[in-house]
C-alpha atoms as a PDB file:
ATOM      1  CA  UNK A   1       5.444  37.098  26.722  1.00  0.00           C
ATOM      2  CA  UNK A   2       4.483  34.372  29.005  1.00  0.00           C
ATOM      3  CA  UNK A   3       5.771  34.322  32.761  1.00  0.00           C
ATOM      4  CA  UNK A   4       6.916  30.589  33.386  1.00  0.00           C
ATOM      5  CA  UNK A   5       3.820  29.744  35.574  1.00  0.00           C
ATOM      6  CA  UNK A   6       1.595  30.964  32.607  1.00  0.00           C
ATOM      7  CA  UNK A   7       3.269  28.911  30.428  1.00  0.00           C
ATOM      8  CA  UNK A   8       0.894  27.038  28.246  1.00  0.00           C
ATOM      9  CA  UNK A   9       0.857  23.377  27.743  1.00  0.00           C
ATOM     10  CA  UNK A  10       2.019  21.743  24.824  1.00  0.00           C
ATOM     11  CA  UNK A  11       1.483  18.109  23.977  1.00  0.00           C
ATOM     12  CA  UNK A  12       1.690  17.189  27.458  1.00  0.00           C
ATOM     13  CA  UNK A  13       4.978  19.104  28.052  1.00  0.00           C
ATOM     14  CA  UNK A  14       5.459  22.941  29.903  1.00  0.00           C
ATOM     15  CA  UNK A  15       7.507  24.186  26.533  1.00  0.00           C
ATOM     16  CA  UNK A  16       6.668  23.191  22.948  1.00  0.00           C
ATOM     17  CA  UNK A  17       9.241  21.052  21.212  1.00  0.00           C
ATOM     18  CA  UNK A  18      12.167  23.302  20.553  1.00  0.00           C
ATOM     19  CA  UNK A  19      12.294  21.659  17.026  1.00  0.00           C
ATOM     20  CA  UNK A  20       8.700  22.768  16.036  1.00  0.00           C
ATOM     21  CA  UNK A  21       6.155  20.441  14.223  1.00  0.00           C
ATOM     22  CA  UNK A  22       6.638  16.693  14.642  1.00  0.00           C
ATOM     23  CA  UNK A  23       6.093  15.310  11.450  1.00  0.00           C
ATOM     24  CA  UNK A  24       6.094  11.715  10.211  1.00  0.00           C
ATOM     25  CA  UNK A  25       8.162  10.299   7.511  1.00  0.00           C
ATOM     26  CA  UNK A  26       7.534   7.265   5.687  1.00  0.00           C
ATOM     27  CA  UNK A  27      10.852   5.130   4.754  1.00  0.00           C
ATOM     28  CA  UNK A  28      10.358   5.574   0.934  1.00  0.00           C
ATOM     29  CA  UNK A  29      13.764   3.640   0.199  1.00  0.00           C
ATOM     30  CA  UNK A  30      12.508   0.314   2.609  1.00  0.00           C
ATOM     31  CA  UNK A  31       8.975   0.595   1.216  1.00  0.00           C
ATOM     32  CA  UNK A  32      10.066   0.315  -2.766  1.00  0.00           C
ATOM     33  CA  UNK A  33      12.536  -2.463  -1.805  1.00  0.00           C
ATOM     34  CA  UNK A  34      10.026  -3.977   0.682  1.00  0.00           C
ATOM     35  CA  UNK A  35       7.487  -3.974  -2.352  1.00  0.00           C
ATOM     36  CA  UNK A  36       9.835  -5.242  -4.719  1.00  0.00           C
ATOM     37  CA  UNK A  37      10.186  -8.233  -3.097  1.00  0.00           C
ATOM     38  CA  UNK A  38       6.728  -8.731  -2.508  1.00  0.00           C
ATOM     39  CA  UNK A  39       6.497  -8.391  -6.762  1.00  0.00           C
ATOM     40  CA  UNK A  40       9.448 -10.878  -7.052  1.00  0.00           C
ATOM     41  CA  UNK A  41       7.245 -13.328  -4.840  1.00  0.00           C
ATOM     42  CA  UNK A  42       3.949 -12.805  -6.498  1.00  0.00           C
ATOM     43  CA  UNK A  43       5.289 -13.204  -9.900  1.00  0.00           C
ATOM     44  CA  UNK A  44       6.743 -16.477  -8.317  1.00  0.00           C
ATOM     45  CA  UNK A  45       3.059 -17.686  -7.857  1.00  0.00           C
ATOM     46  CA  UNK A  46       1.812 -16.743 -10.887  1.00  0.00           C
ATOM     47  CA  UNK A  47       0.768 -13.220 -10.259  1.00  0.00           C
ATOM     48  CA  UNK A  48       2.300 -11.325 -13.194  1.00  0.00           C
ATOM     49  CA  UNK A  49       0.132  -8.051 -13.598  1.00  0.00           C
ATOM     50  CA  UNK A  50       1.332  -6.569 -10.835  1.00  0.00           C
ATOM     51  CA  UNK A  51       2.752  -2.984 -10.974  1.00  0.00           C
ATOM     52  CA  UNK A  52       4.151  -0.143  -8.956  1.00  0.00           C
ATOM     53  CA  UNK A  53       2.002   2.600  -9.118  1.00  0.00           C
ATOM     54  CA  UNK A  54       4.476   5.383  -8.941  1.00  0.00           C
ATOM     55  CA  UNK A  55       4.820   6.313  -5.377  1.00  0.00           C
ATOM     56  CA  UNK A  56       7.196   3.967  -3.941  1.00  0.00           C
ATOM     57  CA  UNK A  57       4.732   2.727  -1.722  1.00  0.00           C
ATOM     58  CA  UNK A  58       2.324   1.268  -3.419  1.00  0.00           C
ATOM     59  CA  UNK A  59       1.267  -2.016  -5.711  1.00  0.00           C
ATOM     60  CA  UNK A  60      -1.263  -2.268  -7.688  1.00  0.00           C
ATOM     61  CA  UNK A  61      -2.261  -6.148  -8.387  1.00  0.00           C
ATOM     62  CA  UNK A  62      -5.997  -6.364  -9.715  1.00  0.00           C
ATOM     63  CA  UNK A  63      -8.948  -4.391  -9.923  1.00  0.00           C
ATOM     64  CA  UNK A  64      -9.722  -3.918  -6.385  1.00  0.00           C
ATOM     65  CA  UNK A  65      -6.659  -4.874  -4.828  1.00  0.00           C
ATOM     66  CA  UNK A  66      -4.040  -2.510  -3.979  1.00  0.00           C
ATOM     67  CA  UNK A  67      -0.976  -3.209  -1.803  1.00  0.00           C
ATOM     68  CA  UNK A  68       0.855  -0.324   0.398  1.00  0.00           C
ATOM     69  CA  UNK A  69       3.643  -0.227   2.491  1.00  0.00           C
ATOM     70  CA  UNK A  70       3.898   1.529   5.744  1.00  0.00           C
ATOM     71  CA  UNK A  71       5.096   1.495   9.213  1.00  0.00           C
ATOM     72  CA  UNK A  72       6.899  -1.881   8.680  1.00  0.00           C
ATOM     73  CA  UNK A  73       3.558  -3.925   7.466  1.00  0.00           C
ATOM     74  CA  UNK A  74       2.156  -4.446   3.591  1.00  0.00           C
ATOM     75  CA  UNK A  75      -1.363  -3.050   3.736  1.00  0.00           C
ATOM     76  CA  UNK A  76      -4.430  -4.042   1.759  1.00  0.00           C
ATOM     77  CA  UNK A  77      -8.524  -4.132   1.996  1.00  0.00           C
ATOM     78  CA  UNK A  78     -10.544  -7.563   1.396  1.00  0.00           C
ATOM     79  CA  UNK A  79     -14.440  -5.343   1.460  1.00  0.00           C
ATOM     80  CA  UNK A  80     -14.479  -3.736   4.712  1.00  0.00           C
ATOM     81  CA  UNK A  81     -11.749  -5.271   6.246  1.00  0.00           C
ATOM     82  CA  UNK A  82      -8.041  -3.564   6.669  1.00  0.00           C
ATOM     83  CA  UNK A  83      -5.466  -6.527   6.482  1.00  0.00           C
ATOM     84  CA  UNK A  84      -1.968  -6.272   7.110  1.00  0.00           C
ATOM     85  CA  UNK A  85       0.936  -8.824   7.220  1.00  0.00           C
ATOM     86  CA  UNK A  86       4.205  -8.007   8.518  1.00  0.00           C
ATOM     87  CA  UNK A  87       6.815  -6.329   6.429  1.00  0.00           C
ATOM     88  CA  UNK A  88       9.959  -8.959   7.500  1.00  0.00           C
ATOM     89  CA  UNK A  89       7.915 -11.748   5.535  1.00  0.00           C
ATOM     90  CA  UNK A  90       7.532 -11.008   1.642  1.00  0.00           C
ATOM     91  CA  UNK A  91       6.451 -14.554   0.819  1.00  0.00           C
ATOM     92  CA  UNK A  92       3.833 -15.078   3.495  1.00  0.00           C
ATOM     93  CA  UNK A  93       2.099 -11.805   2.225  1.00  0.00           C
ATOM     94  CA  UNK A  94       2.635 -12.852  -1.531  1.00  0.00           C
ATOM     95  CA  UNK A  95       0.718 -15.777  -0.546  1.00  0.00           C
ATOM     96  CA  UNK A  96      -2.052 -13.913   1.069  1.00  0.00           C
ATOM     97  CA  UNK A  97      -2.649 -11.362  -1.735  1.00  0.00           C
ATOM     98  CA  UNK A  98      -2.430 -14.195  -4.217  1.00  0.00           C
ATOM     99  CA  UNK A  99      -5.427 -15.828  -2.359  1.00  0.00           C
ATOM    100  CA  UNK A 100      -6.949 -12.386  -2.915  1.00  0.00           C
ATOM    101  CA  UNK A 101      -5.983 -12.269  -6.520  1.00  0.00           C
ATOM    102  CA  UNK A 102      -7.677 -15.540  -7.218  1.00  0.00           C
ATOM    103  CA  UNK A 103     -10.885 -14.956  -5.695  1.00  0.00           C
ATOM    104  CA  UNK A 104     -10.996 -10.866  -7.358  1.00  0.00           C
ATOM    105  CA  UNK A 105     -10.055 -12.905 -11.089  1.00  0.00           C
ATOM    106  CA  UNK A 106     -12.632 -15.488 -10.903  1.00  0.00           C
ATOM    107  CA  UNK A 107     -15.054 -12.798 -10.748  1.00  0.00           C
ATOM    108  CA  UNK A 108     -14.278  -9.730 -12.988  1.00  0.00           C
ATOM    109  CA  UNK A 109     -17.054  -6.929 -12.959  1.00  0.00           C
ATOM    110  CA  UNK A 110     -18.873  -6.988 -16.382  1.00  0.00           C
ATOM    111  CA  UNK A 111     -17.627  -3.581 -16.943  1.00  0.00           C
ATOM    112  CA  UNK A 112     -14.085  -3.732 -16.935  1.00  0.00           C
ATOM    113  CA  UNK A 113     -13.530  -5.548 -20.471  1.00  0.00           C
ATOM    114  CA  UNK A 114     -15.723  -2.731 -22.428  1.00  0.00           C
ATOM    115  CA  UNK A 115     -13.555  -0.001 -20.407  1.00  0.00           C
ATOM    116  CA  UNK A 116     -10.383  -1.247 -20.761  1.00  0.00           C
ATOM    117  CA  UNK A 117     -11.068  -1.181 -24.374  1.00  0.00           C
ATOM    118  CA  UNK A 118     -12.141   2.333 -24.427  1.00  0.00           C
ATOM    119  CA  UNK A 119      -9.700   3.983 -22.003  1.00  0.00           C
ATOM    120  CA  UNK A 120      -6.636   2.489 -22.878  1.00  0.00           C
ATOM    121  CA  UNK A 121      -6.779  -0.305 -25.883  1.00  0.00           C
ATOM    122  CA  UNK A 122      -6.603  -3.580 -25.773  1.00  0.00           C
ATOM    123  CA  UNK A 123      -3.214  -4.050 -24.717  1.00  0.00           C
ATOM    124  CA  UNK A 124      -5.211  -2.996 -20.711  1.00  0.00           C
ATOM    125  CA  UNK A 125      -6.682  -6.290 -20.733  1.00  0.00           C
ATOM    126  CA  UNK A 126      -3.931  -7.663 -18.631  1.00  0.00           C
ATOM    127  CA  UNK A 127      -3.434  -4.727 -16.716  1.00  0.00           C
ATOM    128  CA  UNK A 128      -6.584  -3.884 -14.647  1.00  0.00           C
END
């Protein structure tokens, strides 16, 4: 047993947190509704394929380009940049990721016809 001036420290307090671990967890019912209006907007401006991928958190819209939600922002690479938009505006985002969907469809990878085929039939074709 420690004496009180032996006491170790603790993230930055005397005493560790009487409650134990601090763990983080992610607003699964405001992400799926936060998403689904971000879908609702897409398919708006034309982007149809898009689909939740099972998590409640996340979109999937093209090859490439997958949509999260998190910590009050949708979240989504362009290469090696990490892009976010804030969570409050679903149509400003839809607009963004649309942009994104554009340039990613004007230049499928050679390889994704043959294995769409092969994988899952042809009835993939419109869902990369």
């Amino acid at each position: 047993m420690f004496r009180p001036e032996e006491t170790p420290r603790h993230f930055g307090r005397k005493q560790p947190p009487k409650h134990g671990y601090i763990f983080r967890v992610h607003d699964l019912t405001g992400s799926r509704a936060s998403l689904e209006k971000l879908r609702i907007e897409l398919t708006a401006l034309g982007v149809t394929e898009a689909y939740e991928i099972g998590d409640d958190a996340t979109l999937s819209v093209w090859i490439g380009l997958v949509v999260c939600f998190r910590e009050g922002f949708y979240r989504w690479r362009e290469g090696e940049a990490n892009l976010r938009h804030m969570g409050t505006d679903p149509p400003g985002c839809a607009i963004r990721v649309a942009r994104r969907y554009a340039e990613l469809r004007a230049d499928v990878p050679p390889w994704w016809e043959d294995l769409a085929k092969v994988l899952r039939g042809d009835a993939a074709e419109e869902y990369p």
